[in-house]
C-alpha atoms as a PDB file:
ATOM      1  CA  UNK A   1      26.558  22.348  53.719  1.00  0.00           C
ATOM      2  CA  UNK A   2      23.200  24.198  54.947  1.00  0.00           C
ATOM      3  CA  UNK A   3      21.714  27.152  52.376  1.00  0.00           C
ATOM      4  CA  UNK A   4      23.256  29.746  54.857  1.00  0.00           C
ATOM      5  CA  UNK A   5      26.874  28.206  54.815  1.00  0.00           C
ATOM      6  CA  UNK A   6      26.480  28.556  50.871  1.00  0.00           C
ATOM      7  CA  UNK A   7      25.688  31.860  50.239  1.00  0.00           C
ATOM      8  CA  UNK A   8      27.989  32.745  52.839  1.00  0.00           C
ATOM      9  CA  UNK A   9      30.831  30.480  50.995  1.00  0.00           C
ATOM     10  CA  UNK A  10      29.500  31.909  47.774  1.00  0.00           C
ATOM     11  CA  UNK A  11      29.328  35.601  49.073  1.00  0.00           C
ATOM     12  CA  UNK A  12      32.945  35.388  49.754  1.00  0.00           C
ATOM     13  CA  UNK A  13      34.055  33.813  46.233  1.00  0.00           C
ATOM     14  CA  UNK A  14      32.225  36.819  44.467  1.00  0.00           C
ATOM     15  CA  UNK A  15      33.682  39.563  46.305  1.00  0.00           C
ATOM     16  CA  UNK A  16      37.053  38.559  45.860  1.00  0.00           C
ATOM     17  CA  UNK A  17      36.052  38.018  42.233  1.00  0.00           C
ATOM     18  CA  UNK A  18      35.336  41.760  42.369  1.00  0.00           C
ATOM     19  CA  UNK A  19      37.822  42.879  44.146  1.00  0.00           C
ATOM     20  CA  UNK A  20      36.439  43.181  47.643  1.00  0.00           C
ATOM     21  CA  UNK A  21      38.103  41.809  50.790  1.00  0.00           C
ATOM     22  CA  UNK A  22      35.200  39.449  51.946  1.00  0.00           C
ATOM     23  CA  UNK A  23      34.960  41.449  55.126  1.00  0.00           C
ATOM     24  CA  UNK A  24      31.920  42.841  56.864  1.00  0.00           C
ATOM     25  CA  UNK A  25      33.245  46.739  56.912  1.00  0.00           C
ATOM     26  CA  UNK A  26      33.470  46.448  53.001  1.00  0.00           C
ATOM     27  CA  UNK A  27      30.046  44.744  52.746  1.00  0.00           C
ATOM     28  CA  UNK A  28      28.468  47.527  55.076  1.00  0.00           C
ATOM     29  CA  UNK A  29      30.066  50.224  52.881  1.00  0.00           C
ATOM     30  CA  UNK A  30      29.579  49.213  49.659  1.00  0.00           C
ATOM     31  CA  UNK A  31      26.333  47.369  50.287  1.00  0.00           C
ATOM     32  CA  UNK A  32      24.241  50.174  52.489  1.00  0.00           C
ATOM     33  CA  UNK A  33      25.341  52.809  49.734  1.00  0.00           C
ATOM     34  CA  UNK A  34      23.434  50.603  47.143  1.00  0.00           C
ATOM     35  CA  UNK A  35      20.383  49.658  49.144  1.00  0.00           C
ATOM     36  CA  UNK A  36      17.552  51.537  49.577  1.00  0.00           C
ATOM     37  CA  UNK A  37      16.124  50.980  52.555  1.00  0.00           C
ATOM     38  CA  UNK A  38      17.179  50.931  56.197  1.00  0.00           C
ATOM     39  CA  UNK A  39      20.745  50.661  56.565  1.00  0.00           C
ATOM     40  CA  UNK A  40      22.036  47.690  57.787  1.00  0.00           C
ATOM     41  CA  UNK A  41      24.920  47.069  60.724  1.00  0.00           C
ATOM     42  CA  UNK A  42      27.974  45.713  60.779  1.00  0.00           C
ATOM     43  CA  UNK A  43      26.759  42.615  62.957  1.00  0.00           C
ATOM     44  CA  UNK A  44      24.278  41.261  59.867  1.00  0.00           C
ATOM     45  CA  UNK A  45      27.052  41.459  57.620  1.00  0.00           C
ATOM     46  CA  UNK A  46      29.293  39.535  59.879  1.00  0.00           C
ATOM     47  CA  UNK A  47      27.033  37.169  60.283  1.00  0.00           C
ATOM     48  CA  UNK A  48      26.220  36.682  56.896  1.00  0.00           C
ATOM     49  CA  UNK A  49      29.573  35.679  56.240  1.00  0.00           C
ATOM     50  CA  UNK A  50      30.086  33.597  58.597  1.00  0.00           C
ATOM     51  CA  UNK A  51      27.019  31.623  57.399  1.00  0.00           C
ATOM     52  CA  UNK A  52      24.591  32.068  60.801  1.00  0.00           C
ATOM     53  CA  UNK A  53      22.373  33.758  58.683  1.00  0.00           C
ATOM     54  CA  UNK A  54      20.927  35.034  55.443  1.00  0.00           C
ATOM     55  CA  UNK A  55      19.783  38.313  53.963  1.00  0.00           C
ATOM     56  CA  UNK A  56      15.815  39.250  53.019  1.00  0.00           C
ATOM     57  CA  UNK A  57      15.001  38.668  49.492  1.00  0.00           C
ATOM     58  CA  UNK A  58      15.266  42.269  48.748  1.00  0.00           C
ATOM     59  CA  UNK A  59      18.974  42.535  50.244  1.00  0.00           C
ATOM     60  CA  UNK A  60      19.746  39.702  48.081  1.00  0.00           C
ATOM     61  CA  UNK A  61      18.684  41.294  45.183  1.00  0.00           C
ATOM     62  CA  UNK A  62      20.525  44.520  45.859  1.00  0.00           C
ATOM     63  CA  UNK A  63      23.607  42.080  46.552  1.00  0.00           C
ATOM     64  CA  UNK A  64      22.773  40.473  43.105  1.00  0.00           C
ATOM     65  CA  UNK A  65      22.699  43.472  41.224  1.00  0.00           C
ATOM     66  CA  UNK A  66      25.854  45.238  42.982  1.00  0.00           C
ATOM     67  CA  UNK A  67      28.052  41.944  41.815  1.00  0.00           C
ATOM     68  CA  UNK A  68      26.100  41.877  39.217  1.00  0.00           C
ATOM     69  CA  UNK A  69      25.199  38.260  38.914  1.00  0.00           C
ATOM     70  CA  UNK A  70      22.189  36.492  39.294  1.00  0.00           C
ATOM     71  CA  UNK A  71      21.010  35.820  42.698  1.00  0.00           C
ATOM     72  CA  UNK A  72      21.107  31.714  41.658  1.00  0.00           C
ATOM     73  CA  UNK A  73      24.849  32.991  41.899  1.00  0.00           C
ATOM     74  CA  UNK A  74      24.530  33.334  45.599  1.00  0.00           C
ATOM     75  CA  UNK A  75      22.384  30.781  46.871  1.00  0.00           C
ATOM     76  CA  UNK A  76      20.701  27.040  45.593  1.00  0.00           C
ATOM     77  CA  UNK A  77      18.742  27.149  42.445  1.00  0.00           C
ATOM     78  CA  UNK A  78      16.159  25.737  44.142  1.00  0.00           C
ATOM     79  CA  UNK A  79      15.975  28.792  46.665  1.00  0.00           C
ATOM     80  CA  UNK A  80      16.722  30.983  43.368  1.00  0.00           C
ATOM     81  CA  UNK A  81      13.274  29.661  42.110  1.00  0.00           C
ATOM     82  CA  UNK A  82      11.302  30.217  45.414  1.00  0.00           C
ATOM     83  CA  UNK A  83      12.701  33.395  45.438  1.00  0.00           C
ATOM     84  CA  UNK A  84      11.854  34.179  42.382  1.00  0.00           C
ATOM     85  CA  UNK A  85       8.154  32.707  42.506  1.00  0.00           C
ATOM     86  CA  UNK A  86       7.499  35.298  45.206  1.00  0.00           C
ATOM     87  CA  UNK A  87       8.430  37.920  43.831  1.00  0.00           C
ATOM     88  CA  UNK A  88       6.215  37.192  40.636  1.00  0.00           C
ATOM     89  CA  UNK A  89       3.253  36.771  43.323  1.00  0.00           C
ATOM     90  CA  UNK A  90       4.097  39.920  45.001  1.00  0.00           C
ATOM     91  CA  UNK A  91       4.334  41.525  41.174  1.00  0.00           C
ATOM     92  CA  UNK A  92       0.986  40.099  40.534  1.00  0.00           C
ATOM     93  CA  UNK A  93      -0.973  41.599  44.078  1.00  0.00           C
ATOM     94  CA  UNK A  94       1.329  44.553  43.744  1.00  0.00           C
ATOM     95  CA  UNK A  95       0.050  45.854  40.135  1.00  0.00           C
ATOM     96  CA  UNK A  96      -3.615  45.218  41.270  1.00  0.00           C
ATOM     97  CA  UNK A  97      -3.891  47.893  44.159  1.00  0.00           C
ATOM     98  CA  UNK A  98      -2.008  50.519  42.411  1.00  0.00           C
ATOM     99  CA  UNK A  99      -4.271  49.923  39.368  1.00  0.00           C
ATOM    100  CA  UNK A 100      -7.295  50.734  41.589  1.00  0.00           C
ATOM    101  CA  UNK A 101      -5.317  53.313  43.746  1.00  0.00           C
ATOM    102  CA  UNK A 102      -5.194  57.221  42.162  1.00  0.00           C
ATOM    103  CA  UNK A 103      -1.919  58.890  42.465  1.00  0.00           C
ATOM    104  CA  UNK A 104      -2.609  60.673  45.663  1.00  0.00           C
ATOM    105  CA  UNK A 105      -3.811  57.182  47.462  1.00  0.00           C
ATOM    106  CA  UNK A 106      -0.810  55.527  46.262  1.00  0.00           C
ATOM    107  CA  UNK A 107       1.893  58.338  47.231  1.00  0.00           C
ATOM    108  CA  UNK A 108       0.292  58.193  50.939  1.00  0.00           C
ATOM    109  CA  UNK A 109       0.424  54.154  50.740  1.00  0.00           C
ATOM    110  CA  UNK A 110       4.390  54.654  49.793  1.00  0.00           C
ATOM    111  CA  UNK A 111       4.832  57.568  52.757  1.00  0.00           C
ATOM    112  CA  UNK A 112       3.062  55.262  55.128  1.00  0.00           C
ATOM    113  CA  UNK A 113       5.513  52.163  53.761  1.00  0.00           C
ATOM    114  CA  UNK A 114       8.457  54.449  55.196  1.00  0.00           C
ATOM    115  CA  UNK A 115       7.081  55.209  58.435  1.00  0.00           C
ATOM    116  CA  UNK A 116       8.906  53.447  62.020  1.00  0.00           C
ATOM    117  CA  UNK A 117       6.550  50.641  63.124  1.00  0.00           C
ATOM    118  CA  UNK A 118       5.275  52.126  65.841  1.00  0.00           C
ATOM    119  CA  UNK A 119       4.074  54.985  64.112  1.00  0.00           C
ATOM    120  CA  UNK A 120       2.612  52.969  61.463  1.00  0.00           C
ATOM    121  CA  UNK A 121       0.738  50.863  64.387  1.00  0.00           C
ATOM    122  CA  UNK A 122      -0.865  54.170  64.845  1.00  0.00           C
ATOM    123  CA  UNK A 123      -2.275  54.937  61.486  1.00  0.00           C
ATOM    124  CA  UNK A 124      -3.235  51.225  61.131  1.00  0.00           C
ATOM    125  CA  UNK A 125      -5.514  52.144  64.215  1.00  0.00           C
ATOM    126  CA  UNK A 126      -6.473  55.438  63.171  1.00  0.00           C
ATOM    127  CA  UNK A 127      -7.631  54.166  59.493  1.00  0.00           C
ATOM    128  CA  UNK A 128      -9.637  51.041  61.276  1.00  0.00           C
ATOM    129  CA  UNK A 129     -11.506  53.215  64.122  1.00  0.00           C
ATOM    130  CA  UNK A 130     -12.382  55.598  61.165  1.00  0.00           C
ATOM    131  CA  UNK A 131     -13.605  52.410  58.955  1.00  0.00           C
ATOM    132  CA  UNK A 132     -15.492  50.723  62.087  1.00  0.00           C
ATOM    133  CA  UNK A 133     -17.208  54.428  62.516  1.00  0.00           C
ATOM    134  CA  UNK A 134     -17.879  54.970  59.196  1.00  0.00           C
ATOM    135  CA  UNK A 135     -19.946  51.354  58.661  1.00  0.00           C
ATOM    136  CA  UNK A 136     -22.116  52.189  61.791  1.00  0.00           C
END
């Protein structure tokens, strides 16, 4: 059985654990009024259970903490432990920029985070053309 046919195998266990038919309508409901973030569409979820794919790290998490188990409790321990190794990086690089950023710097960082790509493409370009000027 592949890492995607697990979780999928042990998504389905849990939520009938819980008390949730393992169906993609419940984990849509239950699951987008949890995460915060984009909400997701009924196709990932099916898909998900079906075991074609997997969710993000951070969707894992949120499905971790909604069933509340570990996330080892959804997929390999060894994928648990990669997981969790990347997060600890991302902790790590994380705490140094908002150590060096003030408050105002690191509210526009977040509003920029929750910007649509393509608008985000354009302050990427604005902020380098301003840099490239700037060093002239």
């Amino acid at each position: 059985m592949n890492e995607k046919e697990l979780f999928a195998e042990k998504l389905k266990a849990l939520l009938i654990e819980r008390g949730y038919k393992p169906m993609a309508s419940v984990l849509e409901r239950e699951f987008n009024l949890r995460h915060y973030g984009k909400p997701i569409g009924l196709h990932a979820f099916a898909s998900w259970l079906r075991g074609e794919t997997m969710p993000r790290p951070a969707r894992l998490r949120t499905l971790a903490e909604w069933l509340n188990v570990p996330v080892s409790d959804l997929v390999s321990d060894e994928l648990a432990y990669k997981l969790d190794r990347v997060e600890k990086e991302k902790e790590l690089s994380k705490h140094i920029w908002e150590e060096a950023a003030s408050y105002q710097d690191q509210t526009v960082i977040k509003l920029f985070l929750n910007l649509p790509s393509e608008q985000k493409k354009v302050v990427r370009e604005v902020i380098m053309a301003m840099d490239k000027a700037y060093r002239k």
